[in-house]
C-alpha atoms as a PDB file:
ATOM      1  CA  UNK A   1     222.531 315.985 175.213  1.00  0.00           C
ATOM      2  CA  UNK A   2     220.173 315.296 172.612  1.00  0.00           C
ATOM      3  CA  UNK A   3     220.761 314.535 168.341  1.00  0.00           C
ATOM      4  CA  UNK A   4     221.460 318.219 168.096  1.00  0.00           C
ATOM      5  CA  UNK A   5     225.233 317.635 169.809  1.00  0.00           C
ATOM      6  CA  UNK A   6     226.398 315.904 166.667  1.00  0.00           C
ATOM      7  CA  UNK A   7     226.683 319.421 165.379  1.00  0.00           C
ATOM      8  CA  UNK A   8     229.100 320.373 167.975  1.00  0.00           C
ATOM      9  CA  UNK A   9     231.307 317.602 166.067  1.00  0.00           C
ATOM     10  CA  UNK A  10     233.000 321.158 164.749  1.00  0.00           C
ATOM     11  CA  UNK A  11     233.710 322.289 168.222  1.00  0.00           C
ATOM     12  CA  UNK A  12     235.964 318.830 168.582  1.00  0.00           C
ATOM     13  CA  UNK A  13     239.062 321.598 168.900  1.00  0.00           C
ATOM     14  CA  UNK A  14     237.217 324.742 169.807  1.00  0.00           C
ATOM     15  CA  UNK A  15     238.209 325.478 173.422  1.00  0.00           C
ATOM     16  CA  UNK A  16     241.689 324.546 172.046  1.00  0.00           C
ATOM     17  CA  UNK A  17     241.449 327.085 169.533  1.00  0.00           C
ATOM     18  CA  UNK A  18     239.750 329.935 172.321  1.00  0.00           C
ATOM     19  CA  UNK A  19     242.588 329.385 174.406  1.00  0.00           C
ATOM     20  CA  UNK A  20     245.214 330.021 171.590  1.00  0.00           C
ATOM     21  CA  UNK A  21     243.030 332.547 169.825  1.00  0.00           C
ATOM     22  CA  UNK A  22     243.566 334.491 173.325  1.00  0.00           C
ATOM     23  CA  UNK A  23     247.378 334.331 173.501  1.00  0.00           C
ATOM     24  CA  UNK A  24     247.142 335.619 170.354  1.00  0.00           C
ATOM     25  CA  UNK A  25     245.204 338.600 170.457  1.00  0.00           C
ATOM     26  CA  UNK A  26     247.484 341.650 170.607  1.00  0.00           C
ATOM     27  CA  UNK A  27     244.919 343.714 172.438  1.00  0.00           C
ATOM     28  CA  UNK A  28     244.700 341.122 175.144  1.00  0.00           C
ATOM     29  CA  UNK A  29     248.688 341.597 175.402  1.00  0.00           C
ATOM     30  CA  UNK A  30     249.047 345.461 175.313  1.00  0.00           C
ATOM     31  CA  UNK A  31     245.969 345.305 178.380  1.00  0.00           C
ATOM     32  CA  UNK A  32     245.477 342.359 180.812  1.00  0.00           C
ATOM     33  CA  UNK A  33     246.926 339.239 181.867  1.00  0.00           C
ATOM     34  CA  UNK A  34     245.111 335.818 180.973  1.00  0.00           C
ATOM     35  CA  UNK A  35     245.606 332.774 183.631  1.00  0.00           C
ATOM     36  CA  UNK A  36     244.656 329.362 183.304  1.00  0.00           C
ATOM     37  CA  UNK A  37     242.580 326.405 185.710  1.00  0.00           C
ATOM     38  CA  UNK A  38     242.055 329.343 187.989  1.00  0.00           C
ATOM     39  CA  UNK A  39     238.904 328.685 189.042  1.00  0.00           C
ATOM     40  CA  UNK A  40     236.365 325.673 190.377  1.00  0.00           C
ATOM     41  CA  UNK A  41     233.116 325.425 188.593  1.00  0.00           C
ATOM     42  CA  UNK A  42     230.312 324.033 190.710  1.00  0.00           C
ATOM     43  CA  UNK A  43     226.518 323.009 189.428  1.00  0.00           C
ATOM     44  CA  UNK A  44     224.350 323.018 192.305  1.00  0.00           C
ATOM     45  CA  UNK A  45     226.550 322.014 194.655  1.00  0.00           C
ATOM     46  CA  UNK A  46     228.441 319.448 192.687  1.00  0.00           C
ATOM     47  CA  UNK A  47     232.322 319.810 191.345  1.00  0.00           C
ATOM     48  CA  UNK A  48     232.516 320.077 187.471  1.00  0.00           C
ATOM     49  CA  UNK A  49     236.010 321.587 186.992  1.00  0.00           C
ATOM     50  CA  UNK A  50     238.904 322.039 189.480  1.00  0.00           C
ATOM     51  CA  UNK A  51     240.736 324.953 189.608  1.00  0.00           C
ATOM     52  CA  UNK A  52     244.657 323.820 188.839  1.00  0.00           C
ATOM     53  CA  UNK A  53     243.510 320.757 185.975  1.00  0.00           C
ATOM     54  CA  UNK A  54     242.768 320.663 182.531  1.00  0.00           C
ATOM     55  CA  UNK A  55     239.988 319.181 180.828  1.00  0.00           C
ATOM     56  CA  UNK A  56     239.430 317.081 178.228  1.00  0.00           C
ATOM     57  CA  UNK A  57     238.384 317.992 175.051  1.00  0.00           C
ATOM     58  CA  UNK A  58     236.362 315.566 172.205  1.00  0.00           C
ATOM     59  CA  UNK A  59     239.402 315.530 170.251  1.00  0.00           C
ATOM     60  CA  UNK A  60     241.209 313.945 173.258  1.00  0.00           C
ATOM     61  CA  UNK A  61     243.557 317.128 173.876  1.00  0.00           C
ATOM     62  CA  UNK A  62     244.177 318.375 177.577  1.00  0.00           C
ATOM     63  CA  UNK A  63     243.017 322.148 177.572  1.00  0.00           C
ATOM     64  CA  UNK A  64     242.373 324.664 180.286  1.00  0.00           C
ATOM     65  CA  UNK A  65     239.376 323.763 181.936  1.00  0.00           C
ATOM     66  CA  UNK A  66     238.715 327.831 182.646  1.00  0.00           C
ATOM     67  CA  UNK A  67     240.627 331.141 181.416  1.00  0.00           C
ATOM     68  CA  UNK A  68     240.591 334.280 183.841  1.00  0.00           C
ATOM     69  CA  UNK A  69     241.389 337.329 181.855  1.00  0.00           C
ATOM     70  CA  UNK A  70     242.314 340.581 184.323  1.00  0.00           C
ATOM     71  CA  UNK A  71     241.978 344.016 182.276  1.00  0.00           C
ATOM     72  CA  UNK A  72     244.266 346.857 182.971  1.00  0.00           C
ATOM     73  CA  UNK A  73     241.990 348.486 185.447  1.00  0.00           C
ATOM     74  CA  UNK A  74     241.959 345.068 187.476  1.00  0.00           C
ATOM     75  CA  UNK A  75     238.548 343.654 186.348  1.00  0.00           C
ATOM     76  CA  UNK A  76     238.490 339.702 186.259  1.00  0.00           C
ATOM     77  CA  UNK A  77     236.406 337.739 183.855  1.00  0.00           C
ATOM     78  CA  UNK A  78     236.433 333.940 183.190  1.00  0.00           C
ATOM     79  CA  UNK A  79     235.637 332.437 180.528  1.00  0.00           C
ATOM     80  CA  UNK A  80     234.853 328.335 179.763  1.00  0.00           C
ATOM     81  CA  UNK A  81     234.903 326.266 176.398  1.00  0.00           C
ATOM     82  CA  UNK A  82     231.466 326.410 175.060  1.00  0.00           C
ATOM     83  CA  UNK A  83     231.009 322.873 174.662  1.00  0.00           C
ATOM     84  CA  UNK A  84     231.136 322.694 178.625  1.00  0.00           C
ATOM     85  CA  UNK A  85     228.691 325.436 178.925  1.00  0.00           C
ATOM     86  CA  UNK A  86     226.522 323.568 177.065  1.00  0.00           C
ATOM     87  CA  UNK A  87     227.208 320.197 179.051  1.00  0.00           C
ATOM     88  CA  UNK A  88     226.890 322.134 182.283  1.00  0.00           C
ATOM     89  CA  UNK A  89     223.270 324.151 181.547  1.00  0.00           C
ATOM     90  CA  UNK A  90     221.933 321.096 179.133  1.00  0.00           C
ATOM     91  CA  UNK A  91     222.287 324.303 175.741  1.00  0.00           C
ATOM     92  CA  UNK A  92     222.463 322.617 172.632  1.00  0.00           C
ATOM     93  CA  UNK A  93     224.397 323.702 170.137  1.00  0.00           C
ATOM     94  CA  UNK A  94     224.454 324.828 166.498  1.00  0.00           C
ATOM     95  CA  UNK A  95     226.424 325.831 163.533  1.00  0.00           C
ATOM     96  CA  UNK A  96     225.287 327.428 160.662  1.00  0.00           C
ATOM     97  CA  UNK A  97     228.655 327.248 158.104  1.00  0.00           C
ATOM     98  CA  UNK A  98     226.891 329.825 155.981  1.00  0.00           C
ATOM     99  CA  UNK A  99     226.552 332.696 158.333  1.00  0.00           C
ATOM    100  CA  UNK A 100     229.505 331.332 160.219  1.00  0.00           C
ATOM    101  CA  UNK A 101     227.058 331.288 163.380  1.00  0.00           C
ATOM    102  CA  UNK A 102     227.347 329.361 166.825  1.00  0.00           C
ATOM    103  CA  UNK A 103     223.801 328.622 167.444  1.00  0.00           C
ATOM    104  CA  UNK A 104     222.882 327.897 170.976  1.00  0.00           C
ATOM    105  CA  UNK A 105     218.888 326.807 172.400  1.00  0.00           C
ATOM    106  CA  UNK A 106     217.972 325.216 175.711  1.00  0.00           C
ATOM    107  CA  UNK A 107     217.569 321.840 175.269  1.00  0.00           C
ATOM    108  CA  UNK A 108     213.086 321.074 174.776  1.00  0.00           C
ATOM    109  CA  UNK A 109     212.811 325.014 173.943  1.00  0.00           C
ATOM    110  CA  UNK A 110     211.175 325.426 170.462  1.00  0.00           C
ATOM    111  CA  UNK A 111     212.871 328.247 168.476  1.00  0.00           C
ATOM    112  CA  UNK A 112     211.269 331.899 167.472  1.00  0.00           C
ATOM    113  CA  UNK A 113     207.868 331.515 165.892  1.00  0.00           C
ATOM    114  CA  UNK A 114     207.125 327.948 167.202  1.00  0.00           C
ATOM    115  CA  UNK A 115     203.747 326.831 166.973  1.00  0.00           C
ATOM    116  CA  UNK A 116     201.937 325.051 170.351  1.00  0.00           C
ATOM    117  CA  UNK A 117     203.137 322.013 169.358  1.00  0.00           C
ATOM    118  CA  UNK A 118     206.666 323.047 169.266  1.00  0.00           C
ATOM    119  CA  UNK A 119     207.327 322.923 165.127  1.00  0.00           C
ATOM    120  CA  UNK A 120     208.433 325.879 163.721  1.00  0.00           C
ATOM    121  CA  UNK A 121     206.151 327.669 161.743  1.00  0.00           C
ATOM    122  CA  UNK A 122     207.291 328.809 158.195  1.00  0.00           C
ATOM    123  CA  UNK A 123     210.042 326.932 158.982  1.00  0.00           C
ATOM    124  CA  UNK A 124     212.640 326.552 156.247  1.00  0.00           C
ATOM    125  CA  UNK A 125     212.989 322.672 154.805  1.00  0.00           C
ATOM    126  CA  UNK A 126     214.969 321.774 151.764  1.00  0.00           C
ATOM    127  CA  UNK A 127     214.732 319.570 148.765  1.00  0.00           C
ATOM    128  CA  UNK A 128     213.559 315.607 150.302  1.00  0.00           C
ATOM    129  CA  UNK A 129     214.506 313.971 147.292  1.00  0.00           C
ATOM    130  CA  UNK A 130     217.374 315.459 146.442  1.00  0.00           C
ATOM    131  CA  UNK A 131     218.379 314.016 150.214  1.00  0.00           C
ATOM    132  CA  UNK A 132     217.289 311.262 149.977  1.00  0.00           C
ATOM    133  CA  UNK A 133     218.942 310.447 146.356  1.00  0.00           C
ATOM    134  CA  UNK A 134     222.489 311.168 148.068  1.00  0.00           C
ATOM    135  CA  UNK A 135     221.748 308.856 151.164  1.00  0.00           C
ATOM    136  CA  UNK A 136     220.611 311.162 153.873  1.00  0.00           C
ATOM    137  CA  UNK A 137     217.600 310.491 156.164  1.00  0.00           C
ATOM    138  CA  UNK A 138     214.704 312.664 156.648  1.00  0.00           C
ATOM    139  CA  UNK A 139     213.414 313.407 159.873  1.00  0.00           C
ATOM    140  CA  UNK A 140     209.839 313.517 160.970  1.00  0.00           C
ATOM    141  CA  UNK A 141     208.266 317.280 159.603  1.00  0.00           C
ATOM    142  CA  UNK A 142     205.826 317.168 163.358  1.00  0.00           C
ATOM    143  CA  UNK A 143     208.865 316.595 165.477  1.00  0.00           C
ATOM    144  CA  UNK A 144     210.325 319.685 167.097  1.00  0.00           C
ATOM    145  CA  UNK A 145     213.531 317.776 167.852  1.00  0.00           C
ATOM    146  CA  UNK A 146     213.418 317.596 163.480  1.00  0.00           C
ATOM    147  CA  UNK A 147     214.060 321.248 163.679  1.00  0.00           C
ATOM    148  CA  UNK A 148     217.089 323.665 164.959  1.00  0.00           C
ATOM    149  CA  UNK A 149     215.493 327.175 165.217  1.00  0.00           C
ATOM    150  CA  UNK A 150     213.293 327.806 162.225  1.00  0.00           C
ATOM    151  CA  UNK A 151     215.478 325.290 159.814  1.00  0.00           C
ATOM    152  CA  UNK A 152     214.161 322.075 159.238  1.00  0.00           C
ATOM    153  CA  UNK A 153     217.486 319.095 159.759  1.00  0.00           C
ATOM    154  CA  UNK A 154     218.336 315.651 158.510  1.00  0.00           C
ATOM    155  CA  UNK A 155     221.001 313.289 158.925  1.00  0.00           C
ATOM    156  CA  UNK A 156     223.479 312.913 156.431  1.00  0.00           C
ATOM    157  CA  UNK A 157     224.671 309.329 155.186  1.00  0.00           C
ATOM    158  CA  UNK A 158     226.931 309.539 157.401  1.00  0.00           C
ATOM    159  CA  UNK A 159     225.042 310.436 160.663  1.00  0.00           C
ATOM    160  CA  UNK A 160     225.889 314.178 160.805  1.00  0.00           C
ATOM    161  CA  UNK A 161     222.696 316.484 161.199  1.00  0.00           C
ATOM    162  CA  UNK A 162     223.084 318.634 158.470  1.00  0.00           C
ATOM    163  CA  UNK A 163     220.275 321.538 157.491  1.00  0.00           C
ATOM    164  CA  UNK A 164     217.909 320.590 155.114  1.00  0.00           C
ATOM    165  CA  UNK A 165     217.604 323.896 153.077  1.00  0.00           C
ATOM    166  CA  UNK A 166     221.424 323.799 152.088  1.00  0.00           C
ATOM    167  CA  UNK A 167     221.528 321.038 149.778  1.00  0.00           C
ATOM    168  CA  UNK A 168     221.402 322.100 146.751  1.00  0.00           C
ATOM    169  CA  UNK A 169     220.718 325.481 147.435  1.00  0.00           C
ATOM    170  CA  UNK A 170     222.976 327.930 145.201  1.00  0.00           C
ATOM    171  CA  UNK A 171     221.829 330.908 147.469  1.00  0.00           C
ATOM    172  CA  UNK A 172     223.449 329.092 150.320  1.00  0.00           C
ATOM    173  CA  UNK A 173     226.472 329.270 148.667  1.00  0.00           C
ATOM    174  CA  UNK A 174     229.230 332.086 149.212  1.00  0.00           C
ATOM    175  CA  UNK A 175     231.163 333.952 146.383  1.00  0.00           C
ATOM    176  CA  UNK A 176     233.934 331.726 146.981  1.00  0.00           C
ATOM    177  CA  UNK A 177     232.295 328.507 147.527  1.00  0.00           C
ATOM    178  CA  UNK A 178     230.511 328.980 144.140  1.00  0.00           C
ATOM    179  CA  UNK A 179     233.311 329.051 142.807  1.00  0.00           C
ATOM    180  CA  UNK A 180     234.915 325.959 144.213  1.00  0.00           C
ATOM    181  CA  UNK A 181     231.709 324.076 142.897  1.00  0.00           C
ATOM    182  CA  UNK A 182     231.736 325.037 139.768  1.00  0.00           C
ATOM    183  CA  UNK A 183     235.363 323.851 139.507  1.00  0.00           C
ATOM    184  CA  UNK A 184     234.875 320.425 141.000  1.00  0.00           C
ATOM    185  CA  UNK A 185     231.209 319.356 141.458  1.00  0.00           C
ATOM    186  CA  UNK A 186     229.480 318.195 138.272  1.00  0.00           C
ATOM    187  CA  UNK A 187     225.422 318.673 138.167  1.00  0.00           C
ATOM    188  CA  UNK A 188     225.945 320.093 142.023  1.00  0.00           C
ATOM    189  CA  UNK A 189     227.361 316.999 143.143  1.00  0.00           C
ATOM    190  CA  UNK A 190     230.854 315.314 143.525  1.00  0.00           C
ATOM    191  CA  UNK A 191     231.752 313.017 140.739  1.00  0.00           C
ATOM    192  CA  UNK A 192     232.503 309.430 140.864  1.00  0.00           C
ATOM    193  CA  UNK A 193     235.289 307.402 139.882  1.00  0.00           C
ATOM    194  CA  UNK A 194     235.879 303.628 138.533  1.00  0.00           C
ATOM    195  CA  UNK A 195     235.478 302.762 142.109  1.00  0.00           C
ATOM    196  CA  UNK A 196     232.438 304.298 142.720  1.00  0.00           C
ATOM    197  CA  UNK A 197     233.801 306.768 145.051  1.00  0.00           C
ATOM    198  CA  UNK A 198     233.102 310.329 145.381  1.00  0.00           C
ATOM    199  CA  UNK A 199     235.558 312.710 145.444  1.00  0.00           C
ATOM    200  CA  UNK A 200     236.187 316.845 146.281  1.00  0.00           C
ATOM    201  CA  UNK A 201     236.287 319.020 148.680  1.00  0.00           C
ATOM    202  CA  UNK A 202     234.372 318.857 151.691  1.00  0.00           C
ATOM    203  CA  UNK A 203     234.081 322.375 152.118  1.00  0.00           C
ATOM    204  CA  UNK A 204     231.074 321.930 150.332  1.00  0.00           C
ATOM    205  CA  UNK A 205     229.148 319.347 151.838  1.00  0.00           C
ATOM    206  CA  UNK A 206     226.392 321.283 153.504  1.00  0.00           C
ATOM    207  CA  UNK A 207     226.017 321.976 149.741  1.00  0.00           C
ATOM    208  CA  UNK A 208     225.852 318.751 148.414  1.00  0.00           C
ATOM    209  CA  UNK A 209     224.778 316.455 151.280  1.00  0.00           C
ATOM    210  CA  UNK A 210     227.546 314.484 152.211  1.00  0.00           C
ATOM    211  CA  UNK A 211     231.190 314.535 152.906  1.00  0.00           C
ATOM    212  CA  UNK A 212     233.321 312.775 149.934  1.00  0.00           C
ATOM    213  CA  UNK A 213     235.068 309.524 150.139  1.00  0.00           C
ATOM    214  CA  UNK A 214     238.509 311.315 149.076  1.00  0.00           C
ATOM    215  CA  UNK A 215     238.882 315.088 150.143  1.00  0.00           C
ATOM    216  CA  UNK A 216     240.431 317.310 147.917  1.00  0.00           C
ATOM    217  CA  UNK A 217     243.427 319.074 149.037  1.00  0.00           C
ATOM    218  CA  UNK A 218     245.321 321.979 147.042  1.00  0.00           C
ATOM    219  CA  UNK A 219     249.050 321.902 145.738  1.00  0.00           C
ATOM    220  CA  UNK A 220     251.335 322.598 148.627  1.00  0.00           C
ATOM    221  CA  UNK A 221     255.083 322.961 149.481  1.00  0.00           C
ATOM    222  CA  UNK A 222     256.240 319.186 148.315  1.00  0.00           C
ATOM    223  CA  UNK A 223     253.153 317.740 147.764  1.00  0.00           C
ATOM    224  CA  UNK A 224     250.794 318.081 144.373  1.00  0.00           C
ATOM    225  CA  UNK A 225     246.890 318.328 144.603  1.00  0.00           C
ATOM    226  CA  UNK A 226     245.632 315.550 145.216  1.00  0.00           C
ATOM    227  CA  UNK A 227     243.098 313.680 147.547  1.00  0.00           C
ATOM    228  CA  UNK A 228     243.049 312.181 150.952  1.00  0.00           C
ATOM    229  CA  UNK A 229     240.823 309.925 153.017  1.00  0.00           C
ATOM    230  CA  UNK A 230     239.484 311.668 156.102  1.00  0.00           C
ATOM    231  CA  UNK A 231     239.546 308.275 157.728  1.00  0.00           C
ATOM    232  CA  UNK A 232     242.856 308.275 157.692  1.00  0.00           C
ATOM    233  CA  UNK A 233     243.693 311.130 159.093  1.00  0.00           C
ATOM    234  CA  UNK A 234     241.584 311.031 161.993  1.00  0.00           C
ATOM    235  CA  UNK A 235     243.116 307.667 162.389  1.00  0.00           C
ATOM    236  CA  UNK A 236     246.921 308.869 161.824  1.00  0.00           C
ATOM    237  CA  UNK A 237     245.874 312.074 164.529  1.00  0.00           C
ATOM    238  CA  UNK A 238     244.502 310.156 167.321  1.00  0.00           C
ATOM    239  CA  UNK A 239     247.441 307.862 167.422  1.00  0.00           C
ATOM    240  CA  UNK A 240     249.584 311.307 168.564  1.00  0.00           C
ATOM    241  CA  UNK A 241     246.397 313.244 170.498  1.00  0.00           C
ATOM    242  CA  UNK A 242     248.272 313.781 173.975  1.00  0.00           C
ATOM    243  CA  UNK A 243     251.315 312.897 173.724  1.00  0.00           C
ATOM    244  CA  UNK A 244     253.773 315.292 175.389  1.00  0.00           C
ATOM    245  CA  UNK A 245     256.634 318.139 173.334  1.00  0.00           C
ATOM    246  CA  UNK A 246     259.373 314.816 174.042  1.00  0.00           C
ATOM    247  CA  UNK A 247     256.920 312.062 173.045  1.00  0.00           C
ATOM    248  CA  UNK A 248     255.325 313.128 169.976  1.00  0.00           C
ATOM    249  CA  UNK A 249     256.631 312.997 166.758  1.00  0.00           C
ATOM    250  CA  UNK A 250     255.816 316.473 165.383  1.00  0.00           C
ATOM    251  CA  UNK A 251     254.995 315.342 161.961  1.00  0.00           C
ATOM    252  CA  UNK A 252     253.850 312.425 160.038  1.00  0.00           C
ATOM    253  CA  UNK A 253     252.130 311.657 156.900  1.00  0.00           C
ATOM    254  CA  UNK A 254     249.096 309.620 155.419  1.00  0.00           C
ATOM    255  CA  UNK A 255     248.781 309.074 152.246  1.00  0.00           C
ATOM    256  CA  UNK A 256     247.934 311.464 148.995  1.00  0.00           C
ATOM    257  CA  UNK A 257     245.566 310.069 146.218  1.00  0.00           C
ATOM    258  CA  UNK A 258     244.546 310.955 142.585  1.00  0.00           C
ATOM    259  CA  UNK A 259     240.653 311.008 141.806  1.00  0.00           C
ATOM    260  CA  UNK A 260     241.394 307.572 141.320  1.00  0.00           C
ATOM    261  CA  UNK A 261     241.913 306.845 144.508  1.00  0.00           C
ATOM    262  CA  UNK A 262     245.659 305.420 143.251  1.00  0.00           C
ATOM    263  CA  UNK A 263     248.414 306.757 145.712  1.00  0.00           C
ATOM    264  CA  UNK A 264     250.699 309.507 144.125  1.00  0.00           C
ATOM    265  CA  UNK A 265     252.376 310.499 147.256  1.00  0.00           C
ATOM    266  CA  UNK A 266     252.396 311.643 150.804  1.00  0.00           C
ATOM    267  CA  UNK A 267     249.829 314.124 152.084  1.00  0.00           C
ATOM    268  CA  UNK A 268     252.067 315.709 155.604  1.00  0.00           C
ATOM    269  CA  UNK A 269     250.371 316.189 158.518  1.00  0.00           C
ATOM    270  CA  UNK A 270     251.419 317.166 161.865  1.00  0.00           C
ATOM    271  CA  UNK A 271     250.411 318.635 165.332  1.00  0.00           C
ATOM    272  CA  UNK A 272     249.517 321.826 166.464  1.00  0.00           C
ATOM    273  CA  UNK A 273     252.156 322.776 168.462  1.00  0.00           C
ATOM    274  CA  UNK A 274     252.934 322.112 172.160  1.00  0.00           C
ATOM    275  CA  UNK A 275     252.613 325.876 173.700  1.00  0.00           C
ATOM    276  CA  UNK A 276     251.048 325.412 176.868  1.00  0.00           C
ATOM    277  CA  UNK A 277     251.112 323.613 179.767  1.00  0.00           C
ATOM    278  CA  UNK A 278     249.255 324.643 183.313  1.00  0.00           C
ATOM    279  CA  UNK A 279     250.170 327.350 184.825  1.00  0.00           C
ATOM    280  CA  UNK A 280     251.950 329.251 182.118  1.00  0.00           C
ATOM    281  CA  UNK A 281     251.303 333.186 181.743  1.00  0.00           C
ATOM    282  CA  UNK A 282     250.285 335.205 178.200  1.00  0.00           C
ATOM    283  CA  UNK A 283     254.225 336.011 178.095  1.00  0.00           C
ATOM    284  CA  UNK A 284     255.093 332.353 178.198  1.00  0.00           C
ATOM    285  CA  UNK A 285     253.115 331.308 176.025  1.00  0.00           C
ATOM    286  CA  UNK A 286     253.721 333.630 173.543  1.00  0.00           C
ATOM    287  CA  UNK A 287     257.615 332.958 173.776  1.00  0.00           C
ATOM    288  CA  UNK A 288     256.651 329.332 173.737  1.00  0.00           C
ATOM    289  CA  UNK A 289     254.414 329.880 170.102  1.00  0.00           C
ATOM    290  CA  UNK A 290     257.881 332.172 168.749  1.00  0.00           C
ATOM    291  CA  UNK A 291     260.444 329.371 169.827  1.00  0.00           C
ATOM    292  CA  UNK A 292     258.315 326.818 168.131  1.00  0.00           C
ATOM    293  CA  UNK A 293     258.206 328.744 164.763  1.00  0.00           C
ATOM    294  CA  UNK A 294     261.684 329.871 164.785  1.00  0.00           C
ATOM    295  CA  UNK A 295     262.620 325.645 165.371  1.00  0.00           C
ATOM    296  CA  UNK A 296     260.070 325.100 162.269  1.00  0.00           C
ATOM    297  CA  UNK A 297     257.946 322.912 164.590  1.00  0.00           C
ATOM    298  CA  UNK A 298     254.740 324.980 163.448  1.00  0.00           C
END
């Protein structure tokens, strides 16, 4: 896959989230049956996914590798994660957090309204300086590899391709996101501390470039608002990513800082739940999801 998979970083939990968001979707319930690992995928001749196994996902979770949905009237359909749809037929793929869109392309394809050589033409780019004052790095303008669709990209200071005509763009903003900046970001940026570290939340950081050194979080059951360091808590959740219902802890905790980046508290944390395993049905999982809650587990 080429530089355009580091967008897919989003997706980390998808397929865990499409298998869920199907047990959960009354419709589904009332009409069909969903099963799980049903089916072997094949590409040109060679195994991909085995019918009875899990996958994988980025995040390290085990999820079903395929879902098989039967309607009432007996129709089948499967479905697969998209991120191995995209591994399987070489798609790249997109997100675009302001239209909430899954963007996919054929890997080498140049988007709608690509000129010969493959650049975009009137495609949209975004302020350089501005980008390159908060650390990001542009990308050659005559490469159509620089480009996803008609938007001109760059990578972030942290290595995440980000699009270009975001930053700093107030139109890119949504009703609530404006207002979340204009609460916490000073001159369209997020302030410093002593330390020199940035800090709010990261909800907007297609807006301003970058995703803070301390992430605001709001006041919550025990805890106050406060900040936390995404480091940490990818660190914290990987040390419980697939673990079984008897091995895992449930919850844990990393901890909660002011702007100052001085510890005030405890910022909780936990997993998502352990409601399916291979093999089980719609019903069972759903009983699984209700025994969970009424336990206080989720």
């Amino acid at each position: 896959m080429k530089q355009f998979n580091r967008f897919s970083s989003f997706l980390a939990g998808a397929a865990t989230a499409l298998a869920l968001t199907v047990c959960l979707t009354t419709a589904l319930a009332a009409s069909g049956k969903v099963s799980y690992n049903f089916a072997n995928v094949s590409l040109n001749g060679t195994p991909k996914i085995t019918a009875g196994k899990d996958i994988t996902a980025a995040n390290g979770q085990k999820i079903p590798g395929s879902i098989l949905y039967t309607d009432a009237a007996g129709g089948k359909t499967n479905y697969l994660p998209i991120r191995t749809i995209s591994e399987l037929l070489e798609v790249e793929i997109g997100y675009d957090s302001a239209s909430k869109t899954i963007l996919l392309k054929k890997q080498g394809t140049p988007g709608a309204g690509a000129a010969a050589s493959g650049v975009p033409m009137n495609a949209r780019m975004g302020d350089k300086a501005l980008i390159l004052s908060r650390g990001g790095t542009i990308l050659p303008d005559d490469n159509p590899d620089s480009y996803w669709g008609s938007d001109k990209v760059f990578k972030d200071k942290d290595g995440e391709l980000r699009f270009e005509y975001m930053v700093g763009n107030k139109d890119a903003l949504d009703s609530l996101d404006k207002k979340v900046a204009d609460k916490h970001l000073e001159n369209g940026d997020y302030p410093k501390n002593s330390r020199g570290e940035h800090y709010g939340p990261a909800q907007l950081a297609y807006y301003v470039g970058y995703v803070p050194d301390l992430c605001y979080v709001a006041e919550e059951g025990d805890h106050p608002a406060g900040y936390i360091r995404q480091s940490e808590r990818s660190a914290e959740d990987a040390k419980y990513t697939g673990l079984s219902k008897e091995e895992c802890p449930h919850t844990w905790s990393i901890s909660l800082y002011d702007s100052e980046g001085k510890v005030i508290g405890k910022y909780p944390l936990g997993c998502a739940g352990h409601f399916y395993t291979p093999g089980m049905t719609l019903e069972e999982v759903q009983a699984s999801m209700e025994e969970a809650f009424q336990k206080g587990e989720w």
